[in-house]
Protein backbone atom coordinates (compact mmCIF):
# COMPACT_ATOMS: atom_id res chain seq x y z
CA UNK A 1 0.00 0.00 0.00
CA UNK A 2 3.09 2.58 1.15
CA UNK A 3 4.37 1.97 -2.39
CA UNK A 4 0.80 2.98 -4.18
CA UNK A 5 1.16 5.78 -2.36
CA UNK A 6 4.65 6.89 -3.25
CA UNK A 7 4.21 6.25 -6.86
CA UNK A 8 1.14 8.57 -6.58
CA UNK A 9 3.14 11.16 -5.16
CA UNK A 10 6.24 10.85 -7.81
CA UNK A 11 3.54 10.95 -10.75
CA UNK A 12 1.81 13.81 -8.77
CA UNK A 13 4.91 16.23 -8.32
CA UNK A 14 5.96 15.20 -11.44
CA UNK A 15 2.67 16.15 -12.90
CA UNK A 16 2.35 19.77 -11.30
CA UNK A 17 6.03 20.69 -12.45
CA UNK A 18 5.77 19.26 -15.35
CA UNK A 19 2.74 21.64 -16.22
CA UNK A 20 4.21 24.51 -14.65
CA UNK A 21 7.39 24.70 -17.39
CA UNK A 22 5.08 23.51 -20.14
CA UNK A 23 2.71 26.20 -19.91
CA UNK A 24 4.98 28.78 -19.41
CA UNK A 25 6.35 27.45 -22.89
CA UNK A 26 3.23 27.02 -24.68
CA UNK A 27 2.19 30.32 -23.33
CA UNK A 28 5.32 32.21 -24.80
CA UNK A 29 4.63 30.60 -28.19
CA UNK A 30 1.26 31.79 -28.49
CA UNK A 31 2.09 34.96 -27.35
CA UNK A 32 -0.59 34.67 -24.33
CA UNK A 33 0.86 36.89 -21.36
CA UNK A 34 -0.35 36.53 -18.07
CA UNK A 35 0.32 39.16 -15.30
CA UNK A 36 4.16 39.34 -14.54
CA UNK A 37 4.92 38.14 -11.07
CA UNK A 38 7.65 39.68 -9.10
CA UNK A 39 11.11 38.13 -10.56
CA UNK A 40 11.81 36.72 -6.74
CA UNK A 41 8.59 34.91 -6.62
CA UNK A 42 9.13 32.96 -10.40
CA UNK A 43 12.65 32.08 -9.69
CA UNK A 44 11.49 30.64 -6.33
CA UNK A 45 8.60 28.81 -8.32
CA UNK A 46 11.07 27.68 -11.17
CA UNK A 47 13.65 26.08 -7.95
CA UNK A 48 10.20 24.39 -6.47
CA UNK A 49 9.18 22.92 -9.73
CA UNK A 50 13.05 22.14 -11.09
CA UNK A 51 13.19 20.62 -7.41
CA UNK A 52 10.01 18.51 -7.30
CA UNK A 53 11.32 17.21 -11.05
CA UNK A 54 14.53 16.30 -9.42
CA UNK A 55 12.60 14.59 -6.33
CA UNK A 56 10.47 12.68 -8.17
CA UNK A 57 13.50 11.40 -10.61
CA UNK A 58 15.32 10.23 -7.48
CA UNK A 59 12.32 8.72 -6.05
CA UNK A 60 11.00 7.02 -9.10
CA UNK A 61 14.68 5.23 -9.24
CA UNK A 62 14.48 4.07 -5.58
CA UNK A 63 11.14 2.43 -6.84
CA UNK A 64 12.73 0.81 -10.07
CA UNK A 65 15.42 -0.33 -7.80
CA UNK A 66 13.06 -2.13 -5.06
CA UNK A 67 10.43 -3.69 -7.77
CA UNK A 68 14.06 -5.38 -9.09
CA UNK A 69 15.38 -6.53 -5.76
CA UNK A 70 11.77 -7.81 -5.62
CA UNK A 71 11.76 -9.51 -8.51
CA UNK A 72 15.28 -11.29 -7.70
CA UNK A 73 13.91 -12.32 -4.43
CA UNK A 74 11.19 -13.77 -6.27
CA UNK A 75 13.11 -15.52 -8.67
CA UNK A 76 15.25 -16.99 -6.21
CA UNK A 77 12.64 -18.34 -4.67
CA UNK A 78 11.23 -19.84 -7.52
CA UNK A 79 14.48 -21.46 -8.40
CA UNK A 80 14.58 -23.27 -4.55
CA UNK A 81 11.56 -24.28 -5.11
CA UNK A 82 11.89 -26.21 -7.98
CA UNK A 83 14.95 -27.65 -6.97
CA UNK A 84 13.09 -28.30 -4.17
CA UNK A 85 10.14 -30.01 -6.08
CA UNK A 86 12.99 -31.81 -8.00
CA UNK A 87 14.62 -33.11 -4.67
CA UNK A 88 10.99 -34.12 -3.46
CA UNK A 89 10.70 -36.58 -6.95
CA UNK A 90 13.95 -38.16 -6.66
CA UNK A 91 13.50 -39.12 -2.55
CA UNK A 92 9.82 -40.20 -3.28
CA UNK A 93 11.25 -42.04 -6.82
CA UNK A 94 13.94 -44.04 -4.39
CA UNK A 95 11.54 -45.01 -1.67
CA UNK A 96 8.92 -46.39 -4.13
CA UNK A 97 11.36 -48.60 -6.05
CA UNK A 98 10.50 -47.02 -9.09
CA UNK A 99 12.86 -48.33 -12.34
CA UNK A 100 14.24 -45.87 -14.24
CA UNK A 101 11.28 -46.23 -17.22
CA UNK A 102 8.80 -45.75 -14.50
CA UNK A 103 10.60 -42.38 -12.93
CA UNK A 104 10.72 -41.07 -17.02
CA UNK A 105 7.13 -42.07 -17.25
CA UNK A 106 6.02 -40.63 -13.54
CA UNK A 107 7.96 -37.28 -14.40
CA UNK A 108 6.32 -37.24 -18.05
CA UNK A 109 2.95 -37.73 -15.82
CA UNK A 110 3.45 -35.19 -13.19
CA UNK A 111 4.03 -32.80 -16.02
CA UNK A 112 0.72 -33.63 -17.13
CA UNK A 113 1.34 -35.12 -20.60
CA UNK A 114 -1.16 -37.30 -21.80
CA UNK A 115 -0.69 -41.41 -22.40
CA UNK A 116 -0.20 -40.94 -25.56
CA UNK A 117 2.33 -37.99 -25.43
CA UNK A 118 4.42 -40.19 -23.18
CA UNK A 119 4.46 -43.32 -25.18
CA UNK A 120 5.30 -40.91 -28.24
CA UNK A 121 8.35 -39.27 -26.47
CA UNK A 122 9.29 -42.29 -24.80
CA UNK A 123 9.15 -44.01 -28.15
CA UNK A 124 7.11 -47.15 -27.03
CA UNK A 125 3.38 -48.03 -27.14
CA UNK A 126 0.69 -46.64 -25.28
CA UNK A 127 -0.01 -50.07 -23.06
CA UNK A 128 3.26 -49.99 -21.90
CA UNK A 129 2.58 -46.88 -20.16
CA UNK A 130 -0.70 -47.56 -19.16
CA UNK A 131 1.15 -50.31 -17.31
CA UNK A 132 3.66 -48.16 -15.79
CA UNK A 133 1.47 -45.49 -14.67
CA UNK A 134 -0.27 -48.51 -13.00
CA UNK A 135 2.80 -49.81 -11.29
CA UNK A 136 4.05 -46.17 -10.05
CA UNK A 137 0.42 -45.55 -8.75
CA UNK A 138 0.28 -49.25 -7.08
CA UNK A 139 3.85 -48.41 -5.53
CA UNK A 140 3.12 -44.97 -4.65
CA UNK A 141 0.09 -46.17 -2.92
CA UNK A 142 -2.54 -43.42 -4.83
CA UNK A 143 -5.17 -44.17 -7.28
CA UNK A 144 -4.43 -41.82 -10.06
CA UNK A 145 -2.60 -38.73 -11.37
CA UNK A 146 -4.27 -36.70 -9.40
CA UNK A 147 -3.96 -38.39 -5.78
CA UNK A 148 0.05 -38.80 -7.24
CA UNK A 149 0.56 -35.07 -8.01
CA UNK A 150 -1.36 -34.38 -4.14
CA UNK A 151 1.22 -36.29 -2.37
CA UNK A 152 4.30 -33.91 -4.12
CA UNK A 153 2.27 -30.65 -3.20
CA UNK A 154 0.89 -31.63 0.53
CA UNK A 155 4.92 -32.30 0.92
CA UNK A 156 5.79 -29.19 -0.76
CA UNK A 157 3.42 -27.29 1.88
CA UNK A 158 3.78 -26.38 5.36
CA UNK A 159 1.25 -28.14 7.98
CA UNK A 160 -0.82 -29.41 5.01
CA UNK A 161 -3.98 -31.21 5.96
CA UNK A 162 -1.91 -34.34 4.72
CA UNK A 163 1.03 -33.67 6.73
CA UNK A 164 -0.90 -33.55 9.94
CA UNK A 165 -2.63 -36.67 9.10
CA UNK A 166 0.69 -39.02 8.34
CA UNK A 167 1.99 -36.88 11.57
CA UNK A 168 -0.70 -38.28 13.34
CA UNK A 169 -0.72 -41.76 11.88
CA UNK A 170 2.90 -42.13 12.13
């Protein structure tokens, strides 16, 4: 919300000095006088608006600057927590006794290709992987893809309903 607000502000000072030196431009090109103001008083307005141009430059970097330390943050969290994810496949992989076909074909499934997308990258028919998928789900003790892909995110997530349940179980 405090950053709404100071990106309001920047445009808004921006804004008001912005309009200040235009007019006085567009004025002097139309020839359109207005009544002179003490000499004093305009340079004082002219530091005030050069000023508030200045401000709103420097704050309008601090902003750029935290939205990309944000974004780095993000992305390095993103990057944990697929090598996270990718950790989380090759424990659960091991304690199933999955073969290696099965872990290309469980991966392949987790991704959310279709039978047929499998057997055609895995370069074998679509029974065999209807058999596979069988054995992973058999070993992994789940009834489908989507009671398969539930285990890897209730162990991705902190105090999941699942977690609490094997916690209690166990």
């Amino acid at each position: 919300m405090t950053g709404k607000i100071v990106v309001a502000a920047i445009l808004l000072v921006q804004s008001v000095c912005a309009i200040f030196f235009v007019s006085d431009i567009v004025l002097s090109v139309f020839n359109v006088y207005v009544s002179p103001i003490p000499w004093q008083t305009r340079e004082y307005l002219e530091i005030g608006a050069a000023v508030g141009l200045i401000m709103g430059v420097v704050l309008g970097a601090m902003v750029i600057h935290r939205s990309h330390r944000e974004r780095r943050r993000a992305e390095e969290k993103l990057r944990r927590a697929s090598g996270a994810f990718m950790q989380l496949l090759v424990e659960r992989f091991g304690e199933w006794g999955l073969t290696p076909a099965e872990e290309d074909v469980a991966l392949f499934a987790i991704k959310g290709m279709s039978t047929s997308e499998i057997a055609q990258l895995r370069n074998t028919s679509e029974g065999t992987v209807k058999a596979q998928t069988n054995a992973i789900y058999r070993k992994a003790g789940v009834a489908g893809r989507p009671q398969l892909l539930s285990l890897f995110i209730e162990d991705l997530m902190e105090e999941g309903p699942l977690s609490r349940a094997r916690a209690k179980a166990g």
